[in-house]
N, C-alpha and C. Protein backbone atom coordinates (compact mmCIF):
# COMPACT_ATOMS: atom_id res chain seq x y z
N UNK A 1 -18.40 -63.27 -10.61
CA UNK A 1 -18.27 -62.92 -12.02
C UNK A 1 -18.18 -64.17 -12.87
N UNK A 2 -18.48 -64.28 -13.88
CA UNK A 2 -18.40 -65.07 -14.89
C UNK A 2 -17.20 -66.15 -15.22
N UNK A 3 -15.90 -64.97 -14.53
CA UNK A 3 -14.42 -65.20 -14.97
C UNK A 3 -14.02 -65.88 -14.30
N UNK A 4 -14.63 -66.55 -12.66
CA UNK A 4 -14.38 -67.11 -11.19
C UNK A 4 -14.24 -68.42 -11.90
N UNK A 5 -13.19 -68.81 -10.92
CA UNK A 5 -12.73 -70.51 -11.11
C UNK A 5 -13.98 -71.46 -9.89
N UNK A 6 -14.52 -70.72 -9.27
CA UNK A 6 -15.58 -71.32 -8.97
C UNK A 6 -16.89 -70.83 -8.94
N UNK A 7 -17.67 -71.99 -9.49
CA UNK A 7 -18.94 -71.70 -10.16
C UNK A 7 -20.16 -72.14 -9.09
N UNK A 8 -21.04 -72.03 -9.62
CA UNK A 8 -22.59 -72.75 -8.92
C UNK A 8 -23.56 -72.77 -10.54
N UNK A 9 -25.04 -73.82 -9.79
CA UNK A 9 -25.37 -74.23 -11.04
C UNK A 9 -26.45 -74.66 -9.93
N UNK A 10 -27.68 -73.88 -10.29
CA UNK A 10 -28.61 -74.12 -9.68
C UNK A 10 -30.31 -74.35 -10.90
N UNK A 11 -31.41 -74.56 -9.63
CA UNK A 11 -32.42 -74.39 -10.93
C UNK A 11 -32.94 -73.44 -11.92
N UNK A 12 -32.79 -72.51 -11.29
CA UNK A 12 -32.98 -70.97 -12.40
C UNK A 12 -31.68 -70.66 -12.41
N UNK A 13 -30.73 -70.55 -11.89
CA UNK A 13 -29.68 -69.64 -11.93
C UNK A 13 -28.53 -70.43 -12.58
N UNK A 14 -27.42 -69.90 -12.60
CA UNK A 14 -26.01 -70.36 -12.99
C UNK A 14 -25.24 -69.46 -12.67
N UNK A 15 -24.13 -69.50 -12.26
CA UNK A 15 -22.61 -68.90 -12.76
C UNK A 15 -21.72 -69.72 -13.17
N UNK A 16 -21.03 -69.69 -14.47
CA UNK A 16 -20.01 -70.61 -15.27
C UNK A 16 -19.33 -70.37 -16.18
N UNK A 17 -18.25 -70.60 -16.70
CA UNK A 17 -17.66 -70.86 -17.88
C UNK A 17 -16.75 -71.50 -18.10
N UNK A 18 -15.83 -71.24 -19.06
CA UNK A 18 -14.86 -72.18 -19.58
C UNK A 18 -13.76 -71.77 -18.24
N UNK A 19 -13.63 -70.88 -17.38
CA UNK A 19 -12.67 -71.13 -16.61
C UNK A 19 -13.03 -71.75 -15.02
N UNK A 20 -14.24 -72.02 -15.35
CA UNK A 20 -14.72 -72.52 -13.67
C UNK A 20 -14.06 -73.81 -13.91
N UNK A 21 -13.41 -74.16 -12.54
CA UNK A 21 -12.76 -75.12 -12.15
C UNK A 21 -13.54 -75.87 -11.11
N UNK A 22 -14.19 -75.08 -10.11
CA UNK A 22 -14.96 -76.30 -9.08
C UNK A 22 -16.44 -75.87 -9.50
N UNK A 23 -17.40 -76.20 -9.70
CA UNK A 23 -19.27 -76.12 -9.64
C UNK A 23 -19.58 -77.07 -8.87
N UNK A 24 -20.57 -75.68 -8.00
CA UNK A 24 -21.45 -76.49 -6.91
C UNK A 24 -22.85 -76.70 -7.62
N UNK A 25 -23.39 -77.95 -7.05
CA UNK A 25 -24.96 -78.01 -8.22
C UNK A 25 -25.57 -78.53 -7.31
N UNK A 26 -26.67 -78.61 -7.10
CA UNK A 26 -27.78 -79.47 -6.63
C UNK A 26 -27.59 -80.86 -7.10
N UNK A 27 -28.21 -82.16 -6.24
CA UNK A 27 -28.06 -83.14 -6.52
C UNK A 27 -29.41 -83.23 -8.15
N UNK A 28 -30.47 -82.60 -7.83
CA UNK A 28 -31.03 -82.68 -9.20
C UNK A 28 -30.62 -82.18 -10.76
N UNK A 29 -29.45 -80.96 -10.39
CA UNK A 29 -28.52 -80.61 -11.80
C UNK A 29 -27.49 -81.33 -11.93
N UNK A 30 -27.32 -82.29 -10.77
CA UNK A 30 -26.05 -83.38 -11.50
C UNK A 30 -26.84 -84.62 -12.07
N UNK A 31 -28.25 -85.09 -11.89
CA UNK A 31 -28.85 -85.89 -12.14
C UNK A 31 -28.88 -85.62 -13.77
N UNK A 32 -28.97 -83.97 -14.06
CA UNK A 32 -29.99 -83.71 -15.47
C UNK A 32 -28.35 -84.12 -16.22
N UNK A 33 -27.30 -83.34 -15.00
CA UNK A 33 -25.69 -83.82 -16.21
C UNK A 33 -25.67 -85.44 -16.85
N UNK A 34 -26.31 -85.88 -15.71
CA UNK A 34 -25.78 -87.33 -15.52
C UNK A 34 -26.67 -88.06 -16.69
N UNK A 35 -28.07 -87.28 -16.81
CA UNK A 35 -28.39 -87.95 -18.16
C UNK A 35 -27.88 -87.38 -19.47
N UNK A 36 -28.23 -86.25 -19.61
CA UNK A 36 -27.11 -85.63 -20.70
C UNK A 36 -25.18 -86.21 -21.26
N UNK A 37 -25.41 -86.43 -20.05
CA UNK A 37 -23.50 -87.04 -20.42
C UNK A 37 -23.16 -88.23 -19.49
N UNK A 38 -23.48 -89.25 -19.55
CA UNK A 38 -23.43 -90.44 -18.51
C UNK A 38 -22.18 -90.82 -18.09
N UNK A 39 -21.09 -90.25 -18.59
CA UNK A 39 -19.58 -90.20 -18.26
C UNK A 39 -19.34 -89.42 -17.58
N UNK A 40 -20.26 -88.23 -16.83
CA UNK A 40 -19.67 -86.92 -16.66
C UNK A 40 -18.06 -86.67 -17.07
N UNK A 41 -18.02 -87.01 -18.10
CA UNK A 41 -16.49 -86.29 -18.79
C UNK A 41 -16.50 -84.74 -18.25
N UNK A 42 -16.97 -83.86 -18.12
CA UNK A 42 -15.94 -82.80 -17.29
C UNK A 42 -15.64 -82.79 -16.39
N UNK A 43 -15.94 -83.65 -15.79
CA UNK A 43 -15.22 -83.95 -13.92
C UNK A 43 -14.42 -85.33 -13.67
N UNK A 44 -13.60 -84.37 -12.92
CA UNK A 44 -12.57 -85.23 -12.52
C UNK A 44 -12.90 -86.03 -11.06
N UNK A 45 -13.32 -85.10 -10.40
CA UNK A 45 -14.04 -85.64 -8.78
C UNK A 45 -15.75 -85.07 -8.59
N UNK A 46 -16.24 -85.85 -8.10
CA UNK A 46 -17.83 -85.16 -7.52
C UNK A 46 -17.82 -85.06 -6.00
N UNK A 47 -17.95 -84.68 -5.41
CA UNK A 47 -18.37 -84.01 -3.79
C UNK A 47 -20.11 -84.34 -3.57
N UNK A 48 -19.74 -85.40 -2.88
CA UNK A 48 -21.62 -85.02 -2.30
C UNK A 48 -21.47 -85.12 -0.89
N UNK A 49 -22.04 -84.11 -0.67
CA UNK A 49 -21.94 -83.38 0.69
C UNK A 49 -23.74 -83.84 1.12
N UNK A 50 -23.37 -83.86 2.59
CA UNK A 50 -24.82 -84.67 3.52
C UNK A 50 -25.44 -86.07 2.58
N UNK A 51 -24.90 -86.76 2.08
CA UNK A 51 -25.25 -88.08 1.68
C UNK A 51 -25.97 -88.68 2.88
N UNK A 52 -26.18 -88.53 4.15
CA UNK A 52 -26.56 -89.75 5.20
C UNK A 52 -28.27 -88.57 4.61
N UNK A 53 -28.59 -87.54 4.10
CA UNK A 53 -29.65 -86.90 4.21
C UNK A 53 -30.36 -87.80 2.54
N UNK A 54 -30.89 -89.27 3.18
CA UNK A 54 -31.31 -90.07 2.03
C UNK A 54 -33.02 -89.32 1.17
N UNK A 55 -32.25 -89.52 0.07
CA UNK A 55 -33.92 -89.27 -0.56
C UNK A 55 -33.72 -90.25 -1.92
N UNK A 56 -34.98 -90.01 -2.58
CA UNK A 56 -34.97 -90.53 -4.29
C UNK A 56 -33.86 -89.99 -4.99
N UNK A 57 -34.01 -88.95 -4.97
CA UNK A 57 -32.65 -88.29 -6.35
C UNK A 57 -31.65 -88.46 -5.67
N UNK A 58 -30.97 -88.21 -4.48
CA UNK A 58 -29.55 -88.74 -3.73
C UNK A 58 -29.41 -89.97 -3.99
N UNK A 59 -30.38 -90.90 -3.97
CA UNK A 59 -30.01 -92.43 -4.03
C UNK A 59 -29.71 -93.13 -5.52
N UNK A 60 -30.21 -92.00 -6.41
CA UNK A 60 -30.82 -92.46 -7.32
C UNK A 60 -29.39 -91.97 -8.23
N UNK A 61 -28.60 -90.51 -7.53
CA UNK A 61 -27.44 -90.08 -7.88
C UNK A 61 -26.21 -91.19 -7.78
N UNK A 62 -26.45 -91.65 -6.81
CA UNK A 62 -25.36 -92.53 -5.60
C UNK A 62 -25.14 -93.69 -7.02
N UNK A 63 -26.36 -94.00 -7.12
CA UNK A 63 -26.28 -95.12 -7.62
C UNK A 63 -26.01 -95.19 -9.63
N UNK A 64 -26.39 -94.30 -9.78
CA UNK A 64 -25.09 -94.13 -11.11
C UNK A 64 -24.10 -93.63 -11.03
N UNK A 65 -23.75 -93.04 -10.36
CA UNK A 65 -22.18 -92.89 -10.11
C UNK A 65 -21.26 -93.78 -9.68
N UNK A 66 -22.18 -94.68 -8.54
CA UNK A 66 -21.16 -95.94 -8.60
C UNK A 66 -21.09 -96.92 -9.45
N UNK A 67 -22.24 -96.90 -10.62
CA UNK A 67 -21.76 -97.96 -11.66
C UNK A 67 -21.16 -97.32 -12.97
N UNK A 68 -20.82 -95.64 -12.83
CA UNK A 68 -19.91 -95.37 -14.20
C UNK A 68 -18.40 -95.27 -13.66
N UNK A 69 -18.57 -94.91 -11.64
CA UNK A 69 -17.25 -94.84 -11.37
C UNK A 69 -16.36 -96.50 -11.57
N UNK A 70 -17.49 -97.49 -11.47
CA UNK A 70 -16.66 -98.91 -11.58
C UNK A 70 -16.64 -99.42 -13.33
N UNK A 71 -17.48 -99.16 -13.91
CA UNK A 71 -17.01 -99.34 -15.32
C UNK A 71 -17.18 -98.63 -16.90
N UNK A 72 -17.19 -97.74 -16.01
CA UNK A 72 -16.91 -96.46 -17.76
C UNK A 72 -16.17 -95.39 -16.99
N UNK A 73 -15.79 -95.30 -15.92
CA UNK A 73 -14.20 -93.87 -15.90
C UNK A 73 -14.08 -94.26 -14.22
N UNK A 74 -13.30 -95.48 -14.20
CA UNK A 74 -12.57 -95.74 -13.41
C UNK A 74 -11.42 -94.82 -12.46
N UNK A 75 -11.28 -93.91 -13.69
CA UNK A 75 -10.72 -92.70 -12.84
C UNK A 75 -11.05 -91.54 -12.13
N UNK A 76 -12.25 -91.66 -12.16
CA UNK A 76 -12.92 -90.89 -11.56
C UNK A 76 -13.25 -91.17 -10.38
N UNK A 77 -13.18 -89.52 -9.21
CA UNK A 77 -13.08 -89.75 -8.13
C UNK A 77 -14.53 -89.47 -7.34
N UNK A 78 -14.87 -89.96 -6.50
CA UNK A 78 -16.06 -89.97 -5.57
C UNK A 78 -15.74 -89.34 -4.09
N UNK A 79 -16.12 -88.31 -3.63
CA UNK A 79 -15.93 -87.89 -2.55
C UNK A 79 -17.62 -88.19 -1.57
N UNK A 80 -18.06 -88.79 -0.83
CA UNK A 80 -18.95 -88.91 -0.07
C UNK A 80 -18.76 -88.54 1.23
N UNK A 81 -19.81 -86.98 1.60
CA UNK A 81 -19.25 -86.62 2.92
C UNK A 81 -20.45 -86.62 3.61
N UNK A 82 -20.31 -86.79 5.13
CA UNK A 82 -21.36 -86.52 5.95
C UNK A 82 -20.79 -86.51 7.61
N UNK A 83 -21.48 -86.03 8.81
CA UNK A 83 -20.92 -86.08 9.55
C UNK A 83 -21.46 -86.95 10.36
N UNK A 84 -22.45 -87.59 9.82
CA UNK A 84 -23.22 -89.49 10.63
C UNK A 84 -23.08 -90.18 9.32
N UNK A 85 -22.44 -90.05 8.64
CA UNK A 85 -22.21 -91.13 7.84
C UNK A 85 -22.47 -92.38 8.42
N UNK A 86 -23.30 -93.20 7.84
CA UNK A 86 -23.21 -95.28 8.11
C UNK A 86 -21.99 -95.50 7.07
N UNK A 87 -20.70 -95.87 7.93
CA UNK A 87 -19.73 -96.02 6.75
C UNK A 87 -19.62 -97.35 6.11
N UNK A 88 -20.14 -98.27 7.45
CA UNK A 88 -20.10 -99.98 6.93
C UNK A 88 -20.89 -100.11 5.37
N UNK A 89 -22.15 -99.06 5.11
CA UNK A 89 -23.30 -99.06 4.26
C UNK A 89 -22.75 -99.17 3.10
N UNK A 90 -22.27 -97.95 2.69
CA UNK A 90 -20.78 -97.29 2.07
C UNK A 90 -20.20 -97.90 1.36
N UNK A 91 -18.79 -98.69 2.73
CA UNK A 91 -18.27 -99.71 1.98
C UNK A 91 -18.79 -100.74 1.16
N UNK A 92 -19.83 -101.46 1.41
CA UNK A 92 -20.69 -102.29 0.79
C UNK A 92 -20.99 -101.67 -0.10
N UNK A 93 -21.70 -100.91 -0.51
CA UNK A 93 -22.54 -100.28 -1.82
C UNK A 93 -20.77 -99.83 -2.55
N UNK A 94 -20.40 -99.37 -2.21
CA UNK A 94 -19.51 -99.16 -3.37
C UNK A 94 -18.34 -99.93 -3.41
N UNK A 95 -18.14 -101.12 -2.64
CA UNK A 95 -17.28 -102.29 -3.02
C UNK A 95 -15.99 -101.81 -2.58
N UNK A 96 -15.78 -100.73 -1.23
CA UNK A 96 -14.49 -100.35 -1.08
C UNK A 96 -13.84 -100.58 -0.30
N UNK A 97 -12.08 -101.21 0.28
CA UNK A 97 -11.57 -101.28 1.19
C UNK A 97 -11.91 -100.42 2.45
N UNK A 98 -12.14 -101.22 3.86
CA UNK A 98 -12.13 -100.06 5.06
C UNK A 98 -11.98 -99.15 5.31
N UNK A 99 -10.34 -98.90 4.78
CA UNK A 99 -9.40 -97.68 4.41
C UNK A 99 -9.75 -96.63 4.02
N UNK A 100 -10.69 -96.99 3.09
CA UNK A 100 -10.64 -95.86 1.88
C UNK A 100 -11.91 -94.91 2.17
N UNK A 101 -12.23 -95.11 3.83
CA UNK A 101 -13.69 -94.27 4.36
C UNK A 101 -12.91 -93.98 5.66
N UNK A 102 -12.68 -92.54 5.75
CA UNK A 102 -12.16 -92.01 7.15
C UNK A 102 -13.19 -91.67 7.74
């Protein structure tokens, strides 16, 4: 329903509103957010799920997100999941302590 705290956001379709709390999107509807609003100001965290599954728009995602997460909303959180993750890659591309990749 409309009223669900969790949403989806696809190419023809949607479910959303002012009370969705988590939206799942395709990496190409976070691309279209990402030009539309280069802060993504409504999110607090992004989830990208199968990141080791490389293409153009994944890479192309990866890579503005890690230059608004390091200097236009520092507070913003990055979740990168996969289950072959290259984590050494990772750390390098996004400049992060060992730690901070389980």
């Amino acid at each position: 329903s409309s009223s669900a705290a969790v949403g989806h956001q696809i190419r023809f379709d949607s479910n959303l509103s002012e009370k969705t709390r988590i939206l799942f999107v395709t990496e190409g509807i976070l691309l279209r957010r990402l030009e539309s609003d280069p802060e993504v100001s409504e999110f607090d965290v992004i989830i990208v799920d199968e990141v080791h599954e490389r293409h153009l728009v994944v890479d192309f995602v990866l890579g503005i997100l890690n230059e608004v997460a390091r200097h236009r909303r520092p507070d913003l959180k990055l979740v990168l999941m996969s289950a072959t993750l290259q984590k050494d890659l990772f750390i390098r591309y996004f400049d992060l302590p060992p730690e901070a990749v389980v």
